[in-house]
C-alpha atoms as a PDB file:
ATOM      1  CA  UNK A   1       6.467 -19.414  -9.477  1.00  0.00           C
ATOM      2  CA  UNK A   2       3.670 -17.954  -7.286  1.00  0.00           C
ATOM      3  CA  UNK A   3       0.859 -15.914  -8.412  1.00  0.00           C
ATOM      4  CA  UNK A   4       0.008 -12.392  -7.442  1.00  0.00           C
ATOM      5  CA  UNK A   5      -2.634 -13.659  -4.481  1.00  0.00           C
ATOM      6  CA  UNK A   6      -0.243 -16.172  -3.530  1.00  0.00           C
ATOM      7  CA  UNK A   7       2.504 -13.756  -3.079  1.00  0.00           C
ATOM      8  CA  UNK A   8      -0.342 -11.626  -1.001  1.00  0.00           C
ATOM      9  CA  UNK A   9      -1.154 -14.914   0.747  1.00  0.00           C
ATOM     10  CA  UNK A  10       2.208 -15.182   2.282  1.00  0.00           C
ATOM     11  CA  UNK A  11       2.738 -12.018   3.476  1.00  0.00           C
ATOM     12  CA  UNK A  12       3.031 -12.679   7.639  1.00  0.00           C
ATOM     13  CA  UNK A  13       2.232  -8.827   9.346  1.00  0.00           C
ATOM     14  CA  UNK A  14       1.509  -7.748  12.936  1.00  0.00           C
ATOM     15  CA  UNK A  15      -2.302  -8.454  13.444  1.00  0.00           C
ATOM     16  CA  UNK A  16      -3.072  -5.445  14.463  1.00  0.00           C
ATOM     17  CA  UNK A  17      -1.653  -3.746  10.810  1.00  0.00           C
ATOM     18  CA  UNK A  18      -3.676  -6.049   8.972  1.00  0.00           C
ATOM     19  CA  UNK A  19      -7.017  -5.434  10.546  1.00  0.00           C
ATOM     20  CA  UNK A  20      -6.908  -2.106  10.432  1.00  0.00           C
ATOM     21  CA  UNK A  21      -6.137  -2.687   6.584  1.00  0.00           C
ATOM     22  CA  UNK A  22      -8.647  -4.687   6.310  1.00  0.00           C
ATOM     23  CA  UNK A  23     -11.480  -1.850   8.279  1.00  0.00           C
ATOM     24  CA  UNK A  24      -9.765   0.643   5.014  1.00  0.00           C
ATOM     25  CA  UNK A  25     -10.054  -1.372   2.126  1.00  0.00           C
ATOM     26  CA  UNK A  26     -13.858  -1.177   1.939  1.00  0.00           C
ATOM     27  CA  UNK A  27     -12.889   2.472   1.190  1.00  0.00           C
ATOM     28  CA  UNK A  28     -10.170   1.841  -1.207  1.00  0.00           C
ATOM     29  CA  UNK A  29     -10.640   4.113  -4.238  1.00  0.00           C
ATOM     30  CA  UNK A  30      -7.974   3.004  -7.157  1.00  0.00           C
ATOM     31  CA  UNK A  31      -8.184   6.139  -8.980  1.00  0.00           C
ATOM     32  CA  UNK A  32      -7.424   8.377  -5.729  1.00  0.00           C
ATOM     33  CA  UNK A  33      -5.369   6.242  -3.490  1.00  0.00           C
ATOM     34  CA  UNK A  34      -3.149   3.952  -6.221  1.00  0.00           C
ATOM     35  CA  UNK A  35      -2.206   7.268  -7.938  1.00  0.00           C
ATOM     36  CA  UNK A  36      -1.062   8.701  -4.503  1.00  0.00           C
ATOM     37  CA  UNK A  37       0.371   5.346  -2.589  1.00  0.00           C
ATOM     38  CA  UNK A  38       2.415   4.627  -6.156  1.00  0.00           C
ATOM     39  CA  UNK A  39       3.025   8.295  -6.741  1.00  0.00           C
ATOM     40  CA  UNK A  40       2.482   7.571 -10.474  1.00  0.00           C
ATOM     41  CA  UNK A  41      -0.068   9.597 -12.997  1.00  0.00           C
ATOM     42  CA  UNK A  42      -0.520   6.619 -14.892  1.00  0.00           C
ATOM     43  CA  UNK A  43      -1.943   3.800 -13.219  1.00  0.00           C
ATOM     44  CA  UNK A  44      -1.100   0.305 -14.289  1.00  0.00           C
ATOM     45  CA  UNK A  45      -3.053  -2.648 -14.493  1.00  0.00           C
ATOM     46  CA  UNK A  46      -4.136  -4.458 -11.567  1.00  0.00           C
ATOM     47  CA  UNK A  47      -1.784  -7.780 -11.464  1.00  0.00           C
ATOM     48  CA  UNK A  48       1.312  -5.048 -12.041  1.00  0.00           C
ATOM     49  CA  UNK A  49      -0.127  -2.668  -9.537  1.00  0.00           C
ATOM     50  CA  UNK A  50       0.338  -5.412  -6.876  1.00  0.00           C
ATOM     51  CA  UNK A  51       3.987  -6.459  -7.517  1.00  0.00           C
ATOM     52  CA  UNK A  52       5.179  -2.737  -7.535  1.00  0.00           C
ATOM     53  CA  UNK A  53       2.867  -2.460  -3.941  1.00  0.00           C
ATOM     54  CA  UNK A  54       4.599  -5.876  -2.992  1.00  0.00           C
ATOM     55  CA  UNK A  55       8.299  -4.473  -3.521  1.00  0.00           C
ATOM     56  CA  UNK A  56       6.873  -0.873  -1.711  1.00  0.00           C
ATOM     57  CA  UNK A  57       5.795  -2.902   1.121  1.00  0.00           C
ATOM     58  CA  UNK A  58       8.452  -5.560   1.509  1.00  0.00           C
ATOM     59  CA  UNK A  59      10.759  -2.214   2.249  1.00  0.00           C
ATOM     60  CA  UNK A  60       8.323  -0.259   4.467  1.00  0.00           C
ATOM     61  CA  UNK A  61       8.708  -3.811   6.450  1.00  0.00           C
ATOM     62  CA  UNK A  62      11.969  -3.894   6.220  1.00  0.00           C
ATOM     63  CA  UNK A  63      12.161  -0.186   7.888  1.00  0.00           C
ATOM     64  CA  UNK A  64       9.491  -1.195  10.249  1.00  0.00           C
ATOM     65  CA  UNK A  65      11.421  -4.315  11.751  1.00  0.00           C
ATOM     66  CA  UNK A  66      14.542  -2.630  11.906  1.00  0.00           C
ATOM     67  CA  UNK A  67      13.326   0.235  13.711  1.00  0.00           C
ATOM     68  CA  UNK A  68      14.154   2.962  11.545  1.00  0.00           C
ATOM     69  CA  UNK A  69      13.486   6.528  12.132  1.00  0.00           C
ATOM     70  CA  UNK A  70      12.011   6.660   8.190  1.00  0.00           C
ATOM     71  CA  UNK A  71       9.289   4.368   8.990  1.00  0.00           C
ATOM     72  CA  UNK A  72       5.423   5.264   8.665  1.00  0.00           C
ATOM     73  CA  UNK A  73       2.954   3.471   9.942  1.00  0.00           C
ATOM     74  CA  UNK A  74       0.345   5.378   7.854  1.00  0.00           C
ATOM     75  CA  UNK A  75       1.972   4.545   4.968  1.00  0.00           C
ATOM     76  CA  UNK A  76       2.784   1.115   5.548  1.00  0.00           C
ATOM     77  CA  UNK A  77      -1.372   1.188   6.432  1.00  0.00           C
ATOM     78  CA  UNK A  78      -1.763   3.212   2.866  1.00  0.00           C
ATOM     79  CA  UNK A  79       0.302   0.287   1.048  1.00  0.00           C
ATOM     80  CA  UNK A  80      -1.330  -2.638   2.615  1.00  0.00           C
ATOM     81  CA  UNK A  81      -4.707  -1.306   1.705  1.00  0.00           C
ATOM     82  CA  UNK A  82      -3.834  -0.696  -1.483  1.00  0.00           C
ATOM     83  CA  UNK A  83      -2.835  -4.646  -1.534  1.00  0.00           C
ATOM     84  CA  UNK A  84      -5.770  -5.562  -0.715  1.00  0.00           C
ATOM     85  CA  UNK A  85      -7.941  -3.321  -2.772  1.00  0.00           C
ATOM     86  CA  UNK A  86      -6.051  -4.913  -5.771  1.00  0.00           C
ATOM     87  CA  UNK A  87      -6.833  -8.141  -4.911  1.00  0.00           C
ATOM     88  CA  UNK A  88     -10.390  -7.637  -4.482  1.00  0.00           C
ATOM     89  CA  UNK A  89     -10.134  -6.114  -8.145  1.00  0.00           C
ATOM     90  CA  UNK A  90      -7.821  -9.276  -9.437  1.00  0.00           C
ATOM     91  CA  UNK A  91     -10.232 -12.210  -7.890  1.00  0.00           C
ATOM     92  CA  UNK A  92     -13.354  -9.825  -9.522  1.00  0.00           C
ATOM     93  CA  UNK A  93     -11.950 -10.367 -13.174  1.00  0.00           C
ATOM     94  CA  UNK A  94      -9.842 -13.399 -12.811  1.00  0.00           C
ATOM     95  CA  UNK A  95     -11.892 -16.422 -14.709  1.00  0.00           C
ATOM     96  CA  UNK A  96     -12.486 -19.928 -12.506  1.00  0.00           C
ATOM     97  CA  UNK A  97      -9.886 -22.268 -13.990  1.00  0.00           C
ATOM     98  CA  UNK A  98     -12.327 -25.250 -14.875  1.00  0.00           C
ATOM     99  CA  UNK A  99     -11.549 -28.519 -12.690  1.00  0.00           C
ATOM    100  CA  UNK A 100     -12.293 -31.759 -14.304  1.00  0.00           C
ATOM    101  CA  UNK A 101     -13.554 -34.160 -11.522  1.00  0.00           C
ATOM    102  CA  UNK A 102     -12.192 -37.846 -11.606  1.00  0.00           C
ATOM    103  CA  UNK A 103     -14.750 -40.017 -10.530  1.00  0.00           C
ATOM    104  CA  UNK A 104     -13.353 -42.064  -7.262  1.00  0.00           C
ATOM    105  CA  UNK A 105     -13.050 -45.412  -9.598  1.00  0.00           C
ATOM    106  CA  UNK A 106     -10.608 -43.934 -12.108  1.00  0.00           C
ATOM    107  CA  UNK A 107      -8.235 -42.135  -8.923  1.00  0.00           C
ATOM    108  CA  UNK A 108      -5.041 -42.925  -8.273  1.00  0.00           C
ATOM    109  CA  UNK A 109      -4.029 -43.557  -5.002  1.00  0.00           C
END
């Protein structure tokens, strides 16, 4: 199974969408703009944050490459942001996973 930044990782959008996400997510504020993209009081923890943002933006995508009247780009914009901004906040808290180093005699090859 793949991790929250993995599933982030995978995610293949128009360039275009992306950079522009990228220029907003400097901005992102969780408080203001995860309580309005999620239209939720309560705001949930980061990791959970991004899987209901995935599922949000896998349909907005899904509107977008079927060229349906319903689609926004803004919002589409709004959720990828709000991707982003959560993975900022999940790599700031997430603890290294220590790597024990083999030394070259003892590898397997």
């Amino acid at each position: 199974m793949m991790d929250v930044l993995g599933m982030i990782g995978a995610l293949e959008r128009p360039k275009l969408l992306v950079n522009a996400a990228r220029h907003g997510v400097d901005e992102y504020d969780r408080e203001r703009h995860l309580r309005r993209v999620l239209r939720a009081e309560h705001l949930p923890r980061p990791a959970e944050a991004i899987v209901r943002l995935l599922d949000l933006e896998s349909a907005m995508n899904a509107q977008c490459v079927a060229k349906q009247a319903e689609y926004g780009i803004a919002r589409h914009l709004d959720l990828l942001i709000a991707l982003m901004g959560e993975a900022r906040i999940v790599r700031a808290t997430s603890r290294p996973v220590p790597v024990q180093l083999v030394p070259q005699a003892d590898r397997v090859t």
